[in-house]
N, C-alpha and C. Protein backbone atom coordinates (compact mmCIF):
# COMPACT_ATOMS: atom_id res chain seq x y z
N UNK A 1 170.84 57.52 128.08
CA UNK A 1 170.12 58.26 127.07
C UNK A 1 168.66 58.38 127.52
N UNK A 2 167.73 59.86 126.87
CA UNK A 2 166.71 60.15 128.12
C UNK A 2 165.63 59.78 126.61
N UNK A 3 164.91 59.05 126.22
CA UNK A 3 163.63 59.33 125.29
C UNK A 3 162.24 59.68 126.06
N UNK A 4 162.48 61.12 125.68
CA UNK A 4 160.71 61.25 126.45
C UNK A 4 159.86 61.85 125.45
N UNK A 5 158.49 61.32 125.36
CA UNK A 5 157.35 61.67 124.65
C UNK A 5 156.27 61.19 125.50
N UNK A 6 155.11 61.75 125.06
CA UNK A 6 153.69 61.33 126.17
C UNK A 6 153.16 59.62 125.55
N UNK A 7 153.58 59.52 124.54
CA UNK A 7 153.63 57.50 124.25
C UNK A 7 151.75 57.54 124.56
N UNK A 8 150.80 58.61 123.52
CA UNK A 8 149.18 58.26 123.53
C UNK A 8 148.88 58.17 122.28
N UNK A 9 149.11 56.59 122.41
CA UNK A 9 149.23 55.31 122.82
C UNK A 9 150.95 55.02 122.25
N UNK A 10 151.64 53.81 122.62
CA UNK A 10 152.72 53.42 122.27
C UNK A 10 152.60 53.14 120.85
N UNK A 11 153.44 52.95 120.40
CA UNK A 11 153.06 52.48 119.01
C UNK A 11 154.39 52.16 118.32
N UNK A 12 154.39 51.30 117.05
CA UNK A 12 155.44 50.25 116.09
C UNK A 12 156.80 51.27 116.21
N UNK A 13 156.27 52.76 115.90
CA UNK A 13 157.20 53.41 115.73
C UNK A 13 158.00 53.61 116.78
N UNK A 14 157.87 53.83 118.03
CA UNK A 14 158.65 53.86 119.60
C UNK A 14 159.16 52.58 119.46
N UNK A 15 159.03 51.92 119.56
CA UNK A 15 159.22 50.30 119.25
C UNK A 15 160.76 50.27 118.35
N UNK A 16 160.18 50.84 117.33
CA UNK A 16 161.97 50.97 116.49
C UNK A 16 162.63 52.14 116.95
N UNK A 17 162.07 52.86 116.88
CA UNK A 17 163.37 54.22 118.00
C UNK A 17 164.43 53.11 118.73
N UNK A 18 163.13 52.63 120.03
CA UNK A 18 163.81 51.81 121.30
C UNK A 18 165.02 51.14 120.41
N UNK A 19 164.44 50.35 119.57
CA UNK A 19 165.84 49.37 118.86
C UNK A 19 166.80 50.13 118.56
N UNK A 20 166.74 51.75 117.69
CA UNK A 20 167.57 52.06 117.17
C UNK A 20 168.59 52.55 118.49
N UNK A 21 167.97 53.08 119.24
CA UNK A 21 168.98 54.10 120.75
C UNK A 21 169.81 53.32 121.49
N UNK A 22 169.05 51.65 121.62
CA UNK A 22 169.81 50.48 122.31
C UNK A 22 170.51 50.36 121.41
N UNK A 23 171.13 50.37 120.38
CA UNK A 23 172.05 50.17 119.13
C UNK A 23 173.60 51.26 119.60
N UNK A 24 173.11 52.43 120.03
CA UNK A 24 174.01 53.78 120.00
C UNK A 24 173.91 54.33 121.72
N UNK A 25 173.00 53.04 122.82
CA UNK A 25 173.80 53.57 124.04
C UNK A 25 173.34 52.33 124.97
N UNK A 26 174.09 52.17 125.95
CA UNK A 26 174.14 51.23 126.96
C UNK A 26 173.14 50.80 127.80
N UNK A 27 172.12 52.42 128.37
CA UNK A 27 171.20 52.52 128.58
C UNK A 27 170.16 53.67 128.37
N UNK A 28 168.74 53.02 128.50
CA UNK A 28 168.08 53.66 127.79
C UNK A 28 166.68 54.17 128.84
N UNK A 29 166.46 55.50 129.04
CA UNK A 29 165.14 56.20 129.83
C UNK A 29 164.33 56.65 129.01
N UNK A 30 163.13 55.50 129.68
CA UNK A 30 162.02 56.17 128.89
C UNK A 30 161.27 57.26 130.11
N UNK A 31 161.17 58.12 129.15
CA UNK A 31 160.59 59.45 129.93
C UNK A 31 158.86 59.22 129.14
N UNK A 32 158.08 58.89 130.53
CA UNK A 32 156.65 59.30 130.32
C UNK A 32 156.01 60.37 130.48
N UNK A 33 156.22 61.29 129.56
CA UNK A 33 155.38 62.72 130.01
C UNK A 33 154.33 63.13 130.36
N UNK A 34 153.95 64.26 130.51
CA UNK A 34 152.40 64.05 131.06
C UNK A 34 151.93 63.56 131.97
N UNK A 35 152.61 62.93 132.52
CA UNK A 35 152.08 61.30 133.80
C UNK A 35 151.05 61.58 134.19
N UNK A 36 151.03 63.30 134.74
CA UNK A 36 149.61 63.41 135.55
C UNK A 36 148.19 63.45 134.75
N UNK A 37 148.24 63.33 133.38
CA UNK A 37 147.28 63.64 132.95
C UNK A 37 147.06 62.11 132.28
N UNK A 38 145.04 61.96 131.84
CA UNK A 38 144.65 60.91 131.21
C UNK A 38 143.27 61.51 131.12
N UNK A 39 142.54 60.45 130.38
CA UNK A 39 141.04 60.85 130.14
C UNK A 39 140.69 61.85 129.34
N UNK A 40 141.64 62.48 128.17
CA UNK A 40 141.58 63.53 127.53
C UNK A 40 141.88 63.54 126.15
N UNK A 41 141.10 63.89 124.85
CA UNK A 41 141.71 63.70 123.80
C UNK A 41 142.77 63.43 123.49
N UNK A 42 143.40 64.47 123.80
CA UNK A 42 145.03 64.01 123.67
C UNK A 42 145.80 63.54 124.49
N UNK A 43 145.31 62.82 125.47
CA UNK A 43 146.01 62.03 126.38
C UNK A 43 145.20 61.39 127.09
N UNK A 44 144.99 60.49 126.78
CA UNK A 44 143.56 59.38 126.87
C UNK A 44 144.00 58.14 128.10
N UNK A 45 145.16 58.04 128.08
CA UNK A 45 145.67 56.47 128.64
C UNK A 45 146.49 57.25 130.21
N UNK A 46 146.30 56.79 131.01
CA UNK A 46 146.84 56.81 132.43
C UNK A 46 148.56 56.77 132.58
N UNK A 47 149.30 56.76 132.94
CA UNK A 47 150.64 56.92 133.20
C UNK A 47 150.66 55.37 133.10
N UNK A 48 150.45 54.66 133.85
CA UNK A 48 150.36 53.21 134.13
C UNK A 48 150.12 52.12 132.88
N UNK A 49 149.09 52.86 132.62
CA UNK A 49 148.26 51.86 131.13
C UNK A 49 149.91 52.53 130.46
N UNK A 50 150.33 53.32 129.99
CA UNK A 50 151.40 53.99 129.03
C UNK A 50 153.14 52.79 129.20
N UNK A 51 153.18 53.03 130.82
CA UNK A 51 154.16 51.96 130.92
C UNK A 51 153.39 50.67 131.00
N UNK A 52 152.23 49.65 131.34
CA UNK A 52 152.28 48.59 130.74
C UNK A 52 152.62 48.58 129.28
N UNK A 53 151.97 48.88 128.57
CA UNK A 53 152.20 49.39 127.21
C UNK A 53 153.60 48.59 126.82
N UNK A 54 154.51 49.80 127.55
CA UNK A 54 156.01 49.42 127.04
C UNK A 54 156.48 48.23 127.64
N UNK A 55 155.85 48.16 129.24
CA UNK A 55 156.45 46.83 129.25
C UNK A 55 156.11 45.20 128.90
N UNK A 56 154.93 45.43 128.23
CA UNK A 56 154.67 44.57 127.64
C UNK A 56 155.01 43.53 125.88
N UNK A 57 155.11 45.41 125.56
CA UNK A 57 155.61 45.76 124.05
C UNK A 57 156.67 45.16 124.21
N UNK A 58 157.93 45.47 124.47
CA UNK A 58 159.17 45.62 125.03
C UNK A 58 159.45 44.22 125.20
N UNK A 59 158.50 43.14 125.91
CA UNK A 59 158.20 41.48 126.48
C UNK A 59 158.59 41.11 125.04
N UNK A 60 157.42 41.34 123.98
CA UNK A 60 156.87 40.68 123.45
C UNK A 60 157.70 40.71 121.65
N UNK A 61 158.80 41.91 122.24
CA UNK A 61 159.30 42.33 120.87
C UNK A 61 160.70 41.51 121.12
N UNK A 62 161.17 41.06 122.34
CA UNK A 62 162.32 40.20 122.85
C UNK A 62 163.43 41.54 123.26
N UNK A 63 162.93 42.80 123.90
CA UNK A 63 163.98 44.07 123.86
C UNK A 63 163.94 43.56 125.58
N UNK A 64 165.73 43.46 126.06
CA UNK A 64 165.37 43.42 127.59
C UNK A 64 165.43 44.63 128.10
N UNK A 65 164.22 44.33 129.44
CA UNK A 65 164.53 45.35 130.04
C UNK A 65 165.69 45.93 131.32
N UNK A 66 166.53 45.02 130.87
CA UNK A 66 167.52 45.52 131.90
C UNK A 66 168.13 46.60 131.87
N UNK A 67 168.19 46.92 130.05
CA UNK A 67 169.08 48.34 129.57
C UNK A 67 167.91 49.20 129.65
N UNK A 68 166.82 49.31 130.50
CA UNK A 68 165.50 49.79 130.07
C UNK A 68 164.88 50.52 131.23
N UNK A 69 164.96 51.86 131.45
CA UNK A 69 163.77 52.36 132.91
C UNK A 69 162.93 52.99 132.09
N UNK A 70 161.41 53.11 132.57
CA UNK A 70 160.08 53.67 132.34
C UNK A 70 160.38 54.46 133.37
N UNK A 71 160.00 55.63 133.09
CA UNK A 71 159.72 56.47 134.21
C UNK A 71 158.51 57.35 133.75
N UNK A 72 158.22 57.67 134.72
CA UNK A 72 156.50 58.49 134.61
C UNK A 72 157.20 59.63 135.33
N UNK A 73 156.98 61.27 134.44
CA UNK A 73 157.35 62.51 135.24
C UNK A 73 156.02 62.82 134.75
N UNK A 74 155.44 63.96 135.54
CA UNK A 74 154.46 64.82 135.45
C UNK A 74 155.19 66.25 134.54
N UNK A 75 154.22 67.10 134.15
CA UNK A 75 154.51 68.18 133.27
C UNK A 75 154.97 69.52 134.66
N UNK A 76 155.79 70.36 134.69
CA UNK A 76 155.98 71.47 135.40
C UNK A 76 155.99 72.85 135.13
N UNK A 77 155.11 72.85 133.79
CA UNK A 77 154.94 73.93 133.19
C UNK A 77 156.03 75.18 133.25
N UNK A 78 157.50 74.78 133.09
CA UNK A 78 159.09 75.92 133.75
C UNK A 78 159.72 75.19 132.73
N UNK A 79 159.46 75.59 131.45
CA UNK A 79 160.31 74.99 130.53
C UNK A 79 161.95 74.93 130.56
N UNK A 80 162.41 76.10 131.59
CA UNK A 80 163.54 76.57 131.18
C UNK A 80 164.45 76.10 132.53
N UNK A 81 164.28 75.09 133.18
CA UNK A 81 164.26 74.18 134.36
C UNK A 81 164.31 72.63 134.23
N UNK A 82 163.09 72.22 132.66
CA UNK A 82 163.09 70.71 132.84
C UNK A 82 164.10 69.90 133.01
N UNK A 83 165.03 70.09 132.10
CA UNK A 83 166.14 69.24 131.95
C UNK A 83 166.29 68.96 133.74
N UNK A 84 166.83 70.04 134.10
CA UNK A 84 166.73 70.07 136.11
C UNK A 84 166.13 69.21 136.42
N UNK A 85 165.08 69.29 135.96
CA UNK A 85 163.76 68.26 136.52
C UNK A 85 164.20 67.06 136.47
N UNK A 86 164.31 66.82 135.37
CA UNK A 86 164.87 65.24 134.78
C UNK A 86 165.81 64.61 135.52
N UNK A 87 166.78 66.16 136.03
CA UNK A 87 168.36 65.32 136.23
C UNK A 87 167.78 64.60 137.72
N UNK A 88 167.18 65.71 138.62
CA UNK A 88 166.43 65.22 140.03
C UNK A 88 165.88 64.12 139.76
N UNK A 89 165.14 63.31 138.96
CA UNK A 89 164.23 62.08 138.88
C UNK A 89 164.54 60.75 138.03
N UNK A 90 165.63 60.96 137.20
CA UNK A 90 166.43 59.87 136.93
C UNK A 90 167.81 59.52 137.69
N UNK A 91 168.61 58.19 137.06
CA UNK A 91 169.36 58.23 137.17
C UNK A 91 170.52 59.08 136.29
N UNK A 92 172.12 59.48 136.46
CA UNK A 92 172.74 59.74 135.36
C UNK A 92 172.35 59.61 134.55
N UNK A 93 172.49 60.67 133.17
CA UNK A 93 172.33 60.29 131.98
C UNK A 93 173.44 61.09 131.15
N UNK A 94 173.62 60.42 129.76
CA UNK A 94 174.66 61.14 128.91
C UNK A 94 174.08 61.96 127.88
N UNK A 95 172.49 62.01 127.54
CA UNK A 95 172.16 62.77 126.15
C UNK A 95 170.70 62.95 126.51
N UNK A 96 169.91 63.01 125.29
CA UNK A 96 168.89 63.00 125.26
C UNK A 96 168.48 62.49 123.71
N UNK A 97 167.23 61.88 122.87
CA UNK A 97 167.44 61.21 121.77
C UNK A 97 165.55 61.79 121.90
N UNK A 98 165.58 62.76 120.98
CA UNK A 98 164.35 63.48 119.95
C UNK A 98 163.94 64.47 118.91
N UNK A 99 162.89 64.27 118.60
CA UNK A 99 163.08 65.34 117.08
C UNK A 99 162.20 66.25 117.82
N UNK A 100 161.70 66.39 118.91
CA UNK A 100 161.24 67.71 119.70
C UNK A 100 161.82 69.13 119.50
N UNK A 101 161.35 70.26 118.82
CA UNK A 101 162.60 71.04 118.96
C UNK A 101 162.86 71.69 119.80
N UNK A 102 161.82 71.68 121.06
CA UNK A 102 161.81 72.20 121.71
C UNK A 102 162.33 71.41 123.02
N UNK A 103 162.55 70.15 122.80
CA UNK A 103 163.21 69.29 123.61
C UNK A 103 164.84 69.47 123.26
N UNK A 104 165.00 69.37 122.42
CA UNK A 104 166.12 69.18 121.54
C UNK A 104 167.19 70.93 122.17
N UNK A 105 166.32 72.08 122.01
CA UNK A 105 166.68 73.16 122.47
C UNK A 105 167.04 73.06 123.91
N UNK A 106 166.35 72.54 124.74
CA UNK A 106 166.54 72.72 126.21
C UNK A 106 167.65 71.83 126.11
N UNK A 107 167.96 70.89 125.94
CA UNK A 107 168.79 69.95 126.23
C UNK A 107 170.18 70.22 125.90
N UNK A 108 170.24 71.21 124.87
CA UNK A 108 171.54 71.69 123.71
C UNK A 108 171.76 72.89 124.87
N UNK A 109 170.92 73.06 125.52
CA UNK A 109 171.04 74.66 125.86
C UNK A 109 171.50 73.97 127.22
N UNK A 110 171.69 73.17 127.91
CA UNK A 110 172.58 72.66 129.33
C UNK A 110 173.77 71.86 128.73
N UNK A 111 173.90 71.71 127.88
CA UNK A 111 175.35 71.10 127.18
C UNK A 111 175.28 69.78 126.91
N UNK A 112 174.21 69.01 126.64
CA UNK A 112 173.66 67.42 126.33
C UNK A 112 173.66 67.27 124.83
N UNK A 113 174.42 66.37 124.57
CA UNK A 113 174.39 65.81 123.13
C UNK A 113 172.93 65.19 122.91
N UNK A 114 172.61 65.57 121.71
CA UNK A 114 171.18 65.35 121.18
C UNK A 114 171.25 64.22 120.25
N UNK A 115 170.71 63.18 120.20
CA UNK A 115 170.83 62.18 119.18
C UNK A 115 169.21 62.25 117.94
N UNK A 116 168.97 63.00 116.93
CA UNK A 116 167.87 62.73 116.77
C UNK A 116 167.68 61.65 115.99
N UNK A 117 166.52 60.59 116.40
CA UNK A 117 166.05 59.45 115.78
C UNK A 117 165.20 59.69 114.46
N UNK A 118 165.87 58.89 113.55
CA UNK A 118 165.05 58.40 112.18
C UNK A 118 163.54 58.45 112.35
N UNK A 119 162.84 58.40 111.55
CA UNK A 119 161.14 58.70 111.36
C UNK A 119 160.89 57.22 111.18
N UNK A 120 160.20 56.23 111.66
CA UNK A 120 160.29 55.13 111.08
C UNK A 120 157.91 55.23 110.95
N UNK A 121 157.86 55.00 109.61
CA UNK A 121 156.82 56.04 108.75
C UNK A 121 155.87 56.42 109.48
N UNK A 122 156.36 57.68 109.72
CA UNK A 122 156.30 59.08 110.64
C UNK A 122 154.35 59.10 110.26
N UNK A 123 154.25 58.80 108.92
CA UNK A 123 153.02 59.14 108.29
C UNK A 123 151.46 58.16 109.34
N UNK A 124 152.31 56.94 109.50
CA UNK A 124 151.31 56.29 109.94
C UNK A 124 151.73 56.21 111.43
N UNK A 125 152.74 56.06 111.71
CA UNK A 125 153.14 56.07 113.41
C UNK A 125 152.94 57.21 114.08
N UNK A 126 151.94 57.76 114.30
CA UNK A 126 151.78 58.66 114.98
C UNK A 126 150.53 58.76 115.79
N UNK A 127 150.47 59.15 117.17
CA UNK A 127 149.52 58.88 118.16
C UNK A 127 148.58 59.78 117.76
N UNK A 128 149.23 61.19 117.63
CA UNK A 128 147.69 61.77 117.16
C UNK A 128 147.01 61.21 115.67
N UNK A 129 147.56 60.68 115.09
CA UNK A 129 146.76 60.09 113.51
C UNK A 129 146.14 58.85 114.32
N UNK A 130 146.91 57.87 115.29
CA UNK A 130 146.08 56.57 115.43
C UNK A 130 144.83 57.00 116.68
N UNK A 131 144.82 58.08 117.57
CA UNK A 131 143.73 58.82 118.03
C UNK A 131 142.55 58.63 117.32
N UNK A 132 142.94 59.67 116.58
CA UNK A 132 142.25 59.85 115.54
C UNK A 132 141.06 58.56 115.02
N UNK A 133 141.91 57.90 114.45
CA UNK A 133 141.92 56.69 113.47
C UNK A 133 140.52 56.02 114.61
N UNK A 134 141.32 55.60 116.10
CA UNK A 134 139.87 55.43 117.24
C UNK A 134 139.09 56.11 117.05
N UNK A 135 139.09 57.49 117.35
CA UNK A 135 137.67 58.34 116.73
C UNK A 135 136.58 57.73 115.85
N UNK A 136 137.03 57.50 114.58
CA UNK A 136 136.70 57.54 113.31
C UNK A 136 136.36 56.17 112.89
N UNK A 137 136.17 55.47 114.08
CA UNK A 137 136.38 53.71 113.69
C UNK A 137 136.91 53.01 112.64
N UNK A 138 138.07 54.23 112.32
CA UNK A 138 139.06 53.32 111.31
C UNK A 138 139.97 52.04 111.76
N UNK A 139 140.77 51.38 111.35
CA UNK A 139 141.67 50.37 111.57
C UNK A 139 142.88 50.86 112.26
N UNK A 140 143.38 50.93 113.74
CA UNK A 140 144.43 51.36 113.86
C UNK A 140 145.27 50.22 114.46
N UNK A 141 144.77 48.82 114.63
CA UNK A 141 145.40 48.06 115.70
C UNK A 141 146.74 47.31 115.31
N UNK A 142 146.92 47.50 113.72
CA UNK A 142 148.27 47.25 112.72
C UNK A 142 148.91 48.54 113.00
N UNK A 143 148.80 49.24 113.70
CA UNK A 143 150.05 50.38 113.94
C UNK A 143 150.56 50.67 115.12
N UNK A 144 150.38 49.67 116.00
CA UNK A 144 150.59 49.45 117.42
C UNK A 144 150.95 48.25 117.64
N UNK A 145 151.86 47.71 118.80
CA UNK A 145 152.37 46.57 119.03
C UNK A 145 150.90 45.63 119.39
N UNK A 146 151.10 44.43 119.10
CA UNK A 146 149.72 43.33 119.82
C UNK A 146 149.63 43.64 120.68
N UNK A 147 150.62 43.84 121.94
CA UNK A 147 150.10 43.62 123.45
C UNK A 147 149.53 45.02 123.85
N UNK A 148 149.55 46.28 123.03
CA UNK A 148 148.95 47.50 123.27
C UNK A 148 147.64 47.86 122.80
N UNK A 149 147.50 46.89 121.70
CA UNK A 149 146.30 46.85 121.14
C UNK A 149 145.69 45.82 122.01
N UNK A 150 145.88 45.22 122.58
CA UNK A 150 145.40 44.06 123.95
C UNK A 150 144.67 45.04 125.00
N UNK A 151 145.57 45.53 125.40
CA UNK A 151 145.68 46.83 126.38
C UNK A 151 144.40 47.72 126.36
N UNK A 152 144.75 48.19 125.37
CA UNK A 152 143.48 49.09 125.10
C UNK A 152 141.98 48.88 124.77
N UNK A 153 142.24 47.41 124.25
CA UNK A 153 140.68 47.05 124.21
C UNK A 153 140.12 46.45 125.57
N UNK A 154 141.32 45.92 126.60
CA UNK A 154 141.20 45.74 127.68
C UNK A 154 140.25 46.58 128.72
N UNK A 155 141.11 47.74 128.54
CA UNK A 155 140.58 48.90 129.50
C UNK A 155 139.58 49.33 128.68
N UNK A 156 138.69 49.22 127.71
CA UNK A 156 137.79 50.59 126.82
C UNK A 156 138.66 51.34 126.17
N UNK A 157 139.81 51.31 126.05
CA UNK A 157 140.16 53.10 125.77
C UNK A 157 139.53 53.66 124.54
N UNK A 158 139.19 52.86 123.40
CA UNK A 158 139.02 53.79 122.09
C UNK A 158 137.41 54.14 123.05
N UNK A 159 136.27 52.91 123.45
CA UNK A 159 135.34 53.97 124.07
C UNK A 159 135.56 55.30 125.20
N UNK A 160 136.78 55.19 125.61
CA UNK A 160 137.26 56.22 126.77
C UNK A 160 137.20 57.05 126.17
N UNK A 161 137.94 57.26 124.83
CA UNK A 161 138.51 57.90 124.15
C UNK A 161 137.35 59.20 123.03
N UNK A 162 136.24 58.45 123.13
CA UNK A 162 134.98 58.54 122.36
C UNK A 162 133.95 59.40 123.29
N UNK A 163 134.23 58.83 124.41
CA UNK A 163 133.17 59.40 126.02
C UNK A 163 133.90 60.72 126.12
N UNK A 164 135.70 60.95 126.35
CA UNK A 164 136.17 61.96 126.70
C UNK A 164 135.99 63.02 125.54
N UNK A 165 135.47 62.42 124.27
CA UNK A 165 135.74 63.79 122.87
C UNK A 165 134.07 64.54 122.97
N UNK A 166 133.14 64.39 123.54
CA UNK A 166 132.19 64.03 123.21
C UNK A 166 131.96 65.29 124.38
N UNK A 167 130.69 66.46 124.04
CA UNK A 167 130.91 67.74 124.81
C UNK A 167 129.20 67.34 125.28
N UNK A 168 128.93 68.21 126.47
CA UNK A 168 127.11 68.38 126.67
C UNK A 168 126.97 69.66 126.13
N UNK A 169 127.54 70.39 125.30
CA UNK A 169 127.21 71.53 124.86
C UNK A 169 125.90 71.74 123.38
N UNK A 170 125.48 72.44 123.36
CA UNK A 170 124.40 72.32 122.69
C UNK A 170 125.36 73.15 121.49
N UNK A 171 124.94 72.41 120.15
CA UNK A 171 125.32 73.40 118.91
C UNK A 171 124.58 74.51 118.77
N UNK A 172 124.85 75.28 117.96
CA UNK A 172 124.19 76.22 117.54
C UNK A 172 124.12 78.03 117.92
């Protein structure tokens, strides 16, 4: 089974997906999207920082990783190809498991059973709201596993995150 999302930052909610997909398949790919990109509002954290992330998360939540690959793909802008992409850079797989619909389409459209995962509260688990939340020096470190919130204060990222939003353009 293939789960891919860009994971900026990991968070509680990937965390229960992972539980729920290991529940309904043998093994489980995490697809890191984006890989090539970091340092950017919306994708702030490095390919690397993204899989420590999980494999730390993953440590610390008791999920093994034996039923478990991280993989880091870059974006190929040929929507109508990825799946291709995928099949070249993993191992076998039997499905794919997202509420993407545009993931969900490509995948239906090469003959892959789609599993879509439960929202586990969609409202607060979400990378662009806990972005955000860094922005805004709100509280986001209860919506992320400990060892990611470790992570990130490790590296700077909410200041990364603050340096990269931040323009030399003059208003007005």
């Amino acid at each position: 089974m293939v789960f891919p999302g860009r994971f900026q930052p990991v968070h509680k909610g990937h965390i229960e997906v992972i539980r729920w997909l290991l529940e309904r398949s043998n093994e489980l790919a995490i697809v890191i999207g984006s890989a090539q990109k970091s340092h950017m509002v919306d994708n702030p954290f490095t390919a690397g920082e993204r899989i420590l992330m999980f494999i730390e998360s993953l440590k610390e939540e008791g999920i093994s990783r034996e039923r478990v690959l991280i993989v880091p793909v870059q974006d190929i802008e040929y929507n109508s190809i990825w799946v291709s992409y995928l099949e070249s850079l993993l191992p076998p797989f039997d499905g794919v498991a997202s509420r993407n619909p545009l993931v969900v389409r490509l995948f239906k459209e090469r003959g892959y059973p789609v599993l879509i995962p439960p929202m586990f509260m969609r409202g607060d688990y979400s990378g662009k709201r806990i972005r955000e939340r860094m922005l805004n020096g709100q509280e986001w470190k209860s919506l992320v596993p400990e060892p990611v919130a470790k992570i990130i204060d490790k590296i700077g990222g909410v200041q990364r995150l603050v340096n990269v939003s931040m323009t030399d353009e003059v208003e007005g």
